[in-house]
Protein backbone atom coordinates (compact mmCIF):
# COMPACT_ATOMS: atom_id res chain seq x y z
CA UNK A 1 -1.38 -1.86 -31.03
CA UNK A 2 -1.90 -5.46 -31.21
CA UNK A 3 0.57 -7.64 -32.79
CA UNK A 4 -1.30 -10.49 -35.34
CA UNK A 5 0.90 -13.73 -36.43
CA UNK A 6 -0.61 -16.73 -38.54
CA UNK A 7 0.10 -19.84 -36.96
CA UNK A 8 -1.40 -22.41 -38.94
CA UNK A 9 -5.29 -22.76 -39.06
CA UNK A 10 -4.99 -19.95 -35.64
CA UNK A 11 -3.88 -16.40 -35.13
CA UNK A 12 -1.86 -15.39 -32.23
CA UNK A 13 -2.47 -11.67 -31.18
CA UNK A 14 -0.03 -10.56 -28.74
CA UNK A 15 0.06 -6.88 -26.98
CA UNK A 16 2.11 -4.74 -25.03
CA UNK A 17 1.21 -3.84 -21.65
CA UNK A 18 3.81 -1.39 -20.27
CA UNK A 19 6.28 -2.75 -17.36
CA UNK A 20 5.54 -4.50 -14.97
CA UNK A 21 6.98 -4.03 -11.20
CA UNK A 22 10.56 -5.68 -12.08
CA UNK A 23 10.70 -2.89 -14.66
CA UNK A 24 10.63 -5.24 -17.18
CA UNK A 25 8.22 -4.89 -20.42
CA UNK A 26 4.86 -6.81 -20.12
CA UNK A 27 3.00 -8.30 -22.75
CA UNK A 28 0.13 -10.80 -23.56
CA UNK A 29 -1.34 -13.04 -26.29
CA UNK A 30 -4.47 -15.01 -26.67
CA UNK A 31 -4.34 -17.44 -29.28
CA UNK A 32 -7.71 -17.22 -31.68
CA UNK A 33 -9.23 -19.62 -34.07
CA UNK A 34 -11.80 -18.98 -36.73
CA UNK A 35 -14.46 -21.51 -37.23
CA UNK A 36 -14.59 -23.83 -40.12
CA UNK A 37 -17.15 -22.02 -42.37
CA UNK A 38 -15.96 -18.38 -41.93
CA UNK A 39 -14.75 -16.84 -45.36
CA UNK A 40 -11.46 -14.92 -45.77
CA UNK A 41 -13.77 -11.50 -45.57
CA UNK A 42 -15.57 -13.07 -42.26
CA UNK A 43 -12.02 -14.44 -41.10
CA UNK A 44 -10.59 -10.99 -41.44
CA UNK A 45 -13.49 -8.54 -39.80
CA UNK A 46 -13.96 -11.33 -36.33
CA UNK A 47 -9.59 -11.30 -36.22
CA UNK A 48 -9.76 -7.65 -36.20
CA UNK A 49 -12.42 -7.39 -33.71
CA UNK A 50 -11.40 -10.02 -31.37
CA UNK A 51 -7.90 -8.38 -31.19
CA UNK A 52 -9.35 -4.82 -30.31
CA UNK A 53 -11.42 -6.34 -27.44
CA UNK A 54 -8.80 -8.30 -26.20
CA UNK A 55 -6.12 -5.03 -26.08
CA UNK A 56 -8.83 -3.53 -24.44
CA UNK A 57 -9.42 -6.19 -21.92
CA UNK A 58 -5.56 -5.76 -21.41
CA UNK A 59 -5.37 -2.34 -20.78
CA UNK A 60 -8.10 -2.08 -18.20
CA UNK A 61 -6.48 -4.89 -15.95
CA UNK A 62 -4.67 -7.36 -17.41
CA UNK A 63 -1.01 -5.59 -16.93
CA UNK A 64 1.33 -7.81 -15.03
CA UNK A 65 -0.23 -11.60 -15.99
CA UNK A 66 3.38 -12.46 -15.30
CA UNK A 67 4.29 -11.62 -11.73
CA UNK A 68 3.75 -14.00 -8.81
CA UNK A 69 1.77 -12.97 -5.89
CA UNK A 70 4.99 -13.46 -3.34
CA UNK A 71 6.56 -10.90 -5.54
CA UNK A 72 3.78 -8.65 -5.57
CA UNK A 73 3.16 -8.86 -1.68
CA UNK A 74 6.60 -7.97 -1.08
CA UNK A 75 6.05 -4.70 -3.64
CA UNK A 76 2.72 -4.26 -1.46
CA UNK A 77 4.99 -4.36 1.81
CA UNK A 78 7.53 -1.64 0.75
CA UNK A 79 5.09 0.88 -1.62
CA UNK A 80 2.04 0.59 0.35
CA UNK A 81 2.03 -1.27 4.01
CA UNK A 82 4.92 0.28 5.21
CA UNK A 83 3.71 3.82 4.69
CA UNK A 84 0.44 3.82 5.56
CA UNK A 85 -0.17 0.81 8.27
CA UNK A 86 -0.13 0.97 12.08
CA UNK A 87 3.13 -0.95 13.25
CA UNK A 88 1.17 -3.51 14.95
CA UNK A 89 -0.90 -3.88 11.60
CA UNK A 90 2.44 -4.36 9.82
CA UNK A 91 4.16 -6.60 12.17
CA UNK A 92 0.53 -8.93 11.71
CA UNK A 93 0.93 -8.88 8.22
CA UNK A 94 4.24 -10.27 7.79
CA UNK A 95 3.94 -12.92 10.30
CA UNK A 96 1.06 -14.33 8.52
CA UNK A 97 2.67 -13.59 4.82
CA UNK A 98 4.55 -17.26 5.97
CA UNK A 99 1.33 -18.89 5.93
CA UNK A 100 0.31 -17.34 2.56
CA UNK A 101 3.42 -17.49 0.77
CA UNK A 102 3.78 -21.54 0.82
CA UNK A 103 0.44 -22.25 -0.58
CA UNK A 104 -0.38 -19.58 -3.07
CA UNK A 105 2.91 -17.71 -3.37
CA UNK A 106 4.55 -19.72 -6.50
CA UNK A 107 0.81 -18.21 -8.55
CA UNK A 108 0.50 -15.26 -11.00
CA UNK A 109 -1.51 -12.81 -9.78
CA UNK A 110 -4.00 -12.82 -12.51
CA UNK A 111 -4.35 -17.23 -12.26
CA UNK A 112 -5.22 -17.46 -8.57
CA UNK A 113 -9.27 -17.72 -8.42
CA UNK A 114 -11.70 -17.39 -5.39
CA UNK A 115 -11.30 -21.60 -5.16
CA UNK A 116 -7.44 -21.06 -4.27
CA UNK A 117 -8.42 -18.84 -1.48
CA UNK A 118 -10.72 -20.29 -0.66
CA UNK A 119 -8.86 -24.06 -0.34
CA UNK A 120 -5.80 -21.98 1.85
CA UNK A 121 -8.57 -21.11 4.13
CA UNK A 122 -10.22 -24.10 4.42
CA UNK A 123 -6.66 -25.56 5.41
CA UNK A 124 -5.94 -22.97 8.29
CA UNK A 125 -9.54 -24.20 9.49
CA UNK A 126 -8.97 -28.03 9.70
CA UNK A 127 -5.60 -28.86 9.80
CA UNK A 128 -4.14 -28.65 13.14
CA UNK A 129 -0.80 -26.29 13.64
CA UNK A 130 2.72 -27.74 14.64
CA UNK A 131 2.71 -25.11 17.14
CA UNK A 132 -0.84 -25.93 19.08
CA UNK A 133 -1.96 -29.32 17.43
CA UNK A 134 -4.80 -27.21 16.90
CA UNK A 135 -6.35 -25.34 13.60
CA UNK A 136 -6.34 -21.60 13.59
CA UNK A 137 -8.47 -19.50 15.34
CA UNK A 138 -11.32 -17.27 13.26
CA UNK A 139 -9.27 -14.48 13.93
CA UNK A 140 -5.98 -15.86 12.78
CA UNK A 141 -7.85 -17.04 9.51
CA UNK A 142 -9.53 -13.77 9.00
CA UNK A 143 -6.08 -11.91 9.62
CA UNK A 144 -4.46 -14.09 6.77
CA UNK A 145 -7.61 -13.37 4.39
CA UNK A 146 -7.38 -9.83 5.05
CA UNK A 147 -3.37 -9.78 4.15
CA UNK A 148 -4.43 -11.22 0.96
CA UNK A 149 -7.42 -9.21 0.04
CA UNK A 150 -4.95 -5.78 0.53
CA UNK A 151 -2.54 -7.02 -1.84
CA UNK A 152 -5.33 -7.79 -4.44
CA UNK A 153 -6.90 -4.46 -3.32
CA UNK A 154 -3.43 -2.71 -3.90
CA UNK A 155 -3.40 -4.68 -7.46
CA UNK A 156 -6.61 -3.35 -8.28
CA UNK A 157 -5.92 0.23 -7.60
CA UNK A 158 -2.86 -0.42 -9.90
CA UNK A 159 -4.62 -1.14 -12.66
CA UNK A 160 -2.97 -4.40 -12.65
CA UNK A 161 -6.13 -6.85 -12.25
CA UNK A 162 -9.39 -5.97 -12.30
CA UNK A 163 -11.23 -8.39 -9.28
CA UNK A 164 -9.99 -9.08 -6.43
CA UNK A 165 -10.87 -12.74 -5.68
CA UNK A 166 -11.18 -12.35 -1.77
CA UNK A 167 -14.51 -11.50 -2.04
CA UNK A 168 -15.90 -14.15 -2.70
CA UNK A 169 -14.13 -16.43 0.05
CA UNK A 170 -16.03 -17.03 3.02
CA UNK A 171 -14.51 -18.02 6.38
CA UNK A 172 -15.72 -20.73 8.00
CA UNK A 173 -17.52 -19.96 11.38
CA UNK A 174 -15.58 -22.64 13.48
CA UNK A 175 -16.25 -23.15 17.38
CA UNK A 176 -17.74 -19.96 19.55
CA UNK A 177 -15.28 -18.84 22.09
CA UNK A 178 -16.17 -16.94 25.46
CA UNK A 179 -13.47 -14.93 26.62
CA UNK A 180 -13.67 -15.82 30.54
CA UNK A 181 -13.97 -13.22 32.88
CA UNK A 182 -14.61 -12.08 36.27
CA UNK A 183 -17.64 -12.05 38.25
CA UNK A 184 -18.49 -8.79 40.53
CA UNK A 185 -17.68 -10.63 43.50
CA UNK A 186 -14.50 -12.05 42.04
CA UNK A 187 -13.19 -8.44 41.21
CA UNK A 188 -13.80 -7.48 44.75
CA UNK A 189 -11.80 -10.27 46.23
CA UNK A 190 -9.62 -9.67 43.65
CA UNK A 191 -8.91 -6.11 44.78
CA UNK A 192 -8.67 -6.75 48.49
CA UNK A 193 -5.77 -9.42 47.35
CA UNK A 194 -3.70 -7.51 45.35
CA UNK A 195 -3.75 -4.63 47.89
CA UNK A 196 -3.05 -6.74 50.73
CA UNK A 197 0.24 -8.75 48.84
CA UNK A 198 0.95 -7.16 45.46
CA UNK A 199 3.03 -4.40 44.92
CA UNK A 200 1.89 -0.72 44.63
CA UNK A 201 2.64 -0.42 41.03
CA UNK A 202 0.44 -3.61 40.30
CA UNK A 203 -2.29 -2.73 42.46
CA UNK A 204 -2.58 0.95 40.97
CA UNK A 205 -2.73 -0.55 37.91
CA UNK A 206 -5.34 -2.77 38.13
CA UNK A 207 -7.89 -0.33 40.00
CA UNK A 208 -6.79 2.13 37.29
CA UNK A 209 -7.33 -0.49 34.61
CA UNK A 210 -10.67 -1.66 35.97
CA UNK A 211 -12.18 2.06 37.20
CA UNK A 212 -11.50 3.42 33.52
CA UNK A 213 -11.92 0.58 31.02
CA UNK A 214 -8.91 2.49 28.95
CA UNK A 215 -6.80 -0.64 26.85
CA UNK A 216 -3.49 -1.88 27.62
CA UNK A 217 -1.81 0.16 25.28
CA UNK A 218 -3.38 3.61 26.48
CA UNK A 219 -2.57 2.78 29.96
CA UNK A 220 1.09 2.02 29.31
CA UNK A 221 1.28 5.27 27.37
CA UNK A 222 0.14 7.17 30.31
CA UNK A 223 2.23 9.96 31.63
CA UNK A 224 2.23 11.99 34.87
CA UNK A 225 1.16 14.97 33.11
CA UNK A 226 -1.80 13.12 31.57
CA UNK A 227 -3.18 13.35 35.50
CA UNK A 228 -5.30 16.59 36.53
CA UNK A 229 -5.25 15.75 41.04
CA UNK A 230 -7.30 18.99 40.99
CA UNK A 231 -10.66 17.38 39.51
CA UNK A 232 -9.68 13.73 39.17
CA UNK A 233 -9.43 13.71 35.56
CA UNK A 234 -7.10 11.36 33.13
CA UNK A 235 -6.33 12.39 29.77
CA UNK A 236 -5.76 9.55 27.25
CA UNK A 237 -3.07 10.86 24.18
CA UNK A 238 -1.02 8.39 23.06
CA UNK A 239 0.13 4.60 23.26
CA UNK A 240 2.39 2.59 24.30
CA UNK A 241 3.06 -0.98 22.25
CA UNK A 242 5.71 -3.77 21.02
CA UNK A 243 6.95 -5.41 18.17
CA UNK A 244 9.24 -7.79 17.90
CA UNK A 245 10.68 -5.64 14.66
CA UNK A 246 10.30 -2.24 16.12
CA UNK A 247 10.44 -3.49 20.64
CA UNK A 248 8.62 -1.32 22.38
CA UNK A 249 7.06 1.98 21.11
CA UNK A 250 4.94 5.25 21.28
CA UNK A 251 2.17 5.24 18.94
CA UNK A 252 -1.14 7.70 18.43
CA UNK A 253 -4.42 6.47 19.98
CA UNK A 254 -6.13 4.06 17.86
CA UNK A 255 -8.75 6.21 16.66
CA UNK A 256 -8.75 9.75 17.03
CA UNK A 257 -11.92 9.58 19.15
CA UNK A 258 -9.64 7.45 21.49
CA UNK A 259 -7.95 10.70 22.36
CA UNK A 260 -10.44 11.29 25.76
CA UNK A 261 -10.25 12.70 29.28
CA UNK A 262 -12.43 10.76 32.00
CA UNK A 263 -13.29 11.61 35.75
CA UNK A 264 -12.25 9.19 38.41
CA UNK A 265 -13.48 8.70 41.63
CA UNK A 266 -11.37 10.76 44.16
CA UNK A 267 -10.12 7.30 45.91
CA UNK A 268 -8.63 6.08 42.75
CA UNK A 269 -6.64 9.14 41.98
CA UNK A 270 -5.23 9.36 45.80
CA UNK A 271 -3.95 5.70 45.20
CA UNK A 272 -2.10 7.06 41.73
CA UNK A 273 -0.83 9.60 43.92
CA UNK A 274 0.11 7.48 46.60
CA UNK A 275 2.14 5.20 43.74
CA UNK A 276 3.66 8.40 42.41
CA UNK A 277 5.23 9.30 45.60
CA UNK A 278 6.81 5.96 45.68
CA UNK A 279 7.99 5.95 42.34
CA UNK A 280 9.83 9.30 42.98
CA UNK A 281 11.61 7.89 45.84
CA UNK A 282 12.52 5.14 43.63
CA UNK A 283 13.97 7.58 40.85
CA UNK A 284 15.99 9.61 43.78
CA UNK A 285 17.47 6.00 44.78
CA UNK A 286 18.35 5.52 41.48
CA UNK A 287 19.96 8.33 40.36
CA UNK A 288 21.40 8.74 37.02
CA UNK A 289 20.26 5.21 36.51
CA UNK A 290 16.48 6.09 36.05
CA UNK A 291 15.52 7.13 32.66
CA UNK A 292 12.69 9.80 32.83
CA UNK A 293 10.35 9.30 30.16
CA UNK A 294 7.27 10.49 32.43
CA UNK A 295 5.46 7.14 32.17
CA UNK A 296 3.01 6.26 35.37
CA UNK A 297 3.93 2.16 34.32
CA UNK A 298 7.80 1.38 33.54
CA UNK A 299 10.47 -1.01 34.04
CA UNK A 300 12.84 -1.15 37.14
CA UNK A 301 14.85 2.26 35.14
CA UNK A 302 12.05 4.49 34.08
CA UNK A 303 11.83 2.99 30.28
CA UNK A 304 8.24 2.47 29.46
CA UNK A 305 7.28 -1.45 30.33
CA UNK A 306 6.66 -4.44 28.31
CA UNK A 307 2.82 -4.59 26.93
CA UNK A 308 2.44 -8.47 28.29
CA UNK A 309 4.33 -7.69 31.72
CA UNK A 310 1.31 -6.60 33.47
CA UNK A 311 -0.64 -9.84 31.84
CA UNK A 312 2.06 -12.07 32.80
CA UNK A 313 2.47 -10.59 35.99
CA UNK A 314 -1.30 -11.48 36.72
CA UNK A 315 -1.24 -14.54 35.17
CA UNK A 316 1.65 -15.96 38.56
CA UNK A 317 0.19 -13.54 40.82
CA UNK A 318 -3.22 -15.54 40.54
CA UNK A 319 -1.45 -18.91 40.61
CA UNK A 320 0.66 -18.55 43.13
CA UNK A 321 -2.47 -17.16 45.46
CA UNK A 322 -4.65 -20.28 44.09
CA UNK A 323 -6.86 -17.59 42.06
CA UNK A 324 -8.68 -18.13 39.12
CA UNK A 325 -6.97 -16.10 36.51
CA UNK A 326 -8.87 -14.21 33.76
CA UNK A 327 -6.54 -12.27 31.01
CA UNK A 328 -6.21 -8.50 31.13
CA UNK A 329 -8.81 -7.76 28.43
């Protein structure tokens, strides 16, 4: 019930609204004024009704006025994120929390407006980073607008506001990027290089990665019992990927529809077998040195390899055999 105090020609009207997420008790007050020709009777009925709306108004959203969006982020991180995001998701949203935090951080949850956003985003857009000496990508910005709209999503679902301000920020379109890539005739000579001086292991890959269109992280989750020699098919189950938080890990397909088997052409699985009779030779070299974790793509002792080796591994492969590099995507 709402709390009424006389203060001079105003009324303060003050309510309780539970605990907020430091445990401590919430409240809020409005300060009201009645106009100059209302009577005592008049003064009395509009008091009364102005402080049942605005306990009402509190109830429905206005419950923790008081806490900062930092704090509430980092409430979001351990109650929601943590449980319910993809590790790569996770690991995104932290790294860009250090963009957010600095410029709308230090603001109650229930003060920051659409024009706060709205400014943050404008920043990431034309202010160049010490990093690049360039202003973040569309991506980056939409990846720290998206951090932003969860928490306020998470705040809404919590009763604790009732808007969240994010939508109505738009991002700015910025400059159109074309990923490069190869032509037909570039993949072929491509091909005929990497067989003739890379490495089996790279060369498998890259047919594999080019004959079946699977991502990086399904390929490096691949295992020799995802293989069928008998009618060239390849199973997709899992994923392999990294954080710096977490290093390198086995995750479920992105989607469950990601979980597929495709047929290869009989050439491309006799080169996978071809690379897994090497690799067995390697492991009896190696002994008790080789950790068997079944993976077709690993490190030098069987542990399942790096998500930018095979990138990076293009990347000098190309330069030192003056060829125009394209990235693995």
């Amino acid at each position: 019930m709402a709390i009424i105090t006389k203060r001079g020609e105003s009324y303060r009207i003050k309510v309780s609204c539970g605990y907020g997420v430091n445990g401590n008790q919430v409240t809020q007050s409005m300060t009201w004024t009645p106009e100059p020709t209302m009577n005592k009777k008049q003064i009395e009925k509009e008091l009364q009704r102005t402080a049942i709306l605005f306990e009402e108004d509190c109830l429905k959203g206005q419950v923790v006025a008081t806490v900062k969006f930092e704090t509430f982020a980092e409430e979001w991180f351990d109650e929601y994120a943590k449980h319910n995001l993809k590790n790569t998701s996770f690991d995104r949203m932290t790294r860009v929390s250090s963009n957010v935090y600095p410029a709308i951080g230090h603001l109650r949850l229930d003060k920051i407006t659409p024009r706060h956003i709205q400014k943050f985003v404008n920043n990431l857009a034309e202010n160049p980073t010490k990093r690049t000496g360039k202003p973040y990508s569309r991506k980056t910005i939409i990846h720290n607008l998206s951090f932003i709209s969860c928490v306020f999503d998470y705040a809404v679902k919590m009763n604790m506001i009732s808007d969240n301000p994010c939508r109505r920020v738009y991002v700015p379109k910025g400059e159109k990027f074309e990923r490069p890539i190869y032509t037909l005739d570039e993949i072929r000579q491509l091909l005929e290089l990497l067989k003739e001086k890379a490495p089996l292991k790279y060369y498998t890959f890259y047919v594999l990665v080019l004959y079946s269109g699977f991502r990086r992280s399904e390929m490096l989750g691949l295992e020799w019992k995802d293989l069928d020699y008998e009618n060239n098919i390849i199973s997709v189950r899992r994923t392999s990927n990294y954080t710096p938080a977490k290093g390198i890990y086995t995750d479920t397909t992105k989607t469950k529809r990601s979980q597929r088997s495709i047929k290869l052409p009989k050439f491309v699985m006799d080169i996978l077998k071809e690379y897994q009779a090497e690799q067995n030779v390697e492991i009896e070299r190696l002994g008790n040195k080789w950790e068997n974790y079944d993976r077709l793509f690993t490190q030098w002792n069987g542990k399942p390899m790096n998500p930018h080796t095979a990138g990076y591994w293009l990347r000098d492969f190309c330069e030192q055999n003056n060829f125009r590099f394209c990235d693995t995507h």
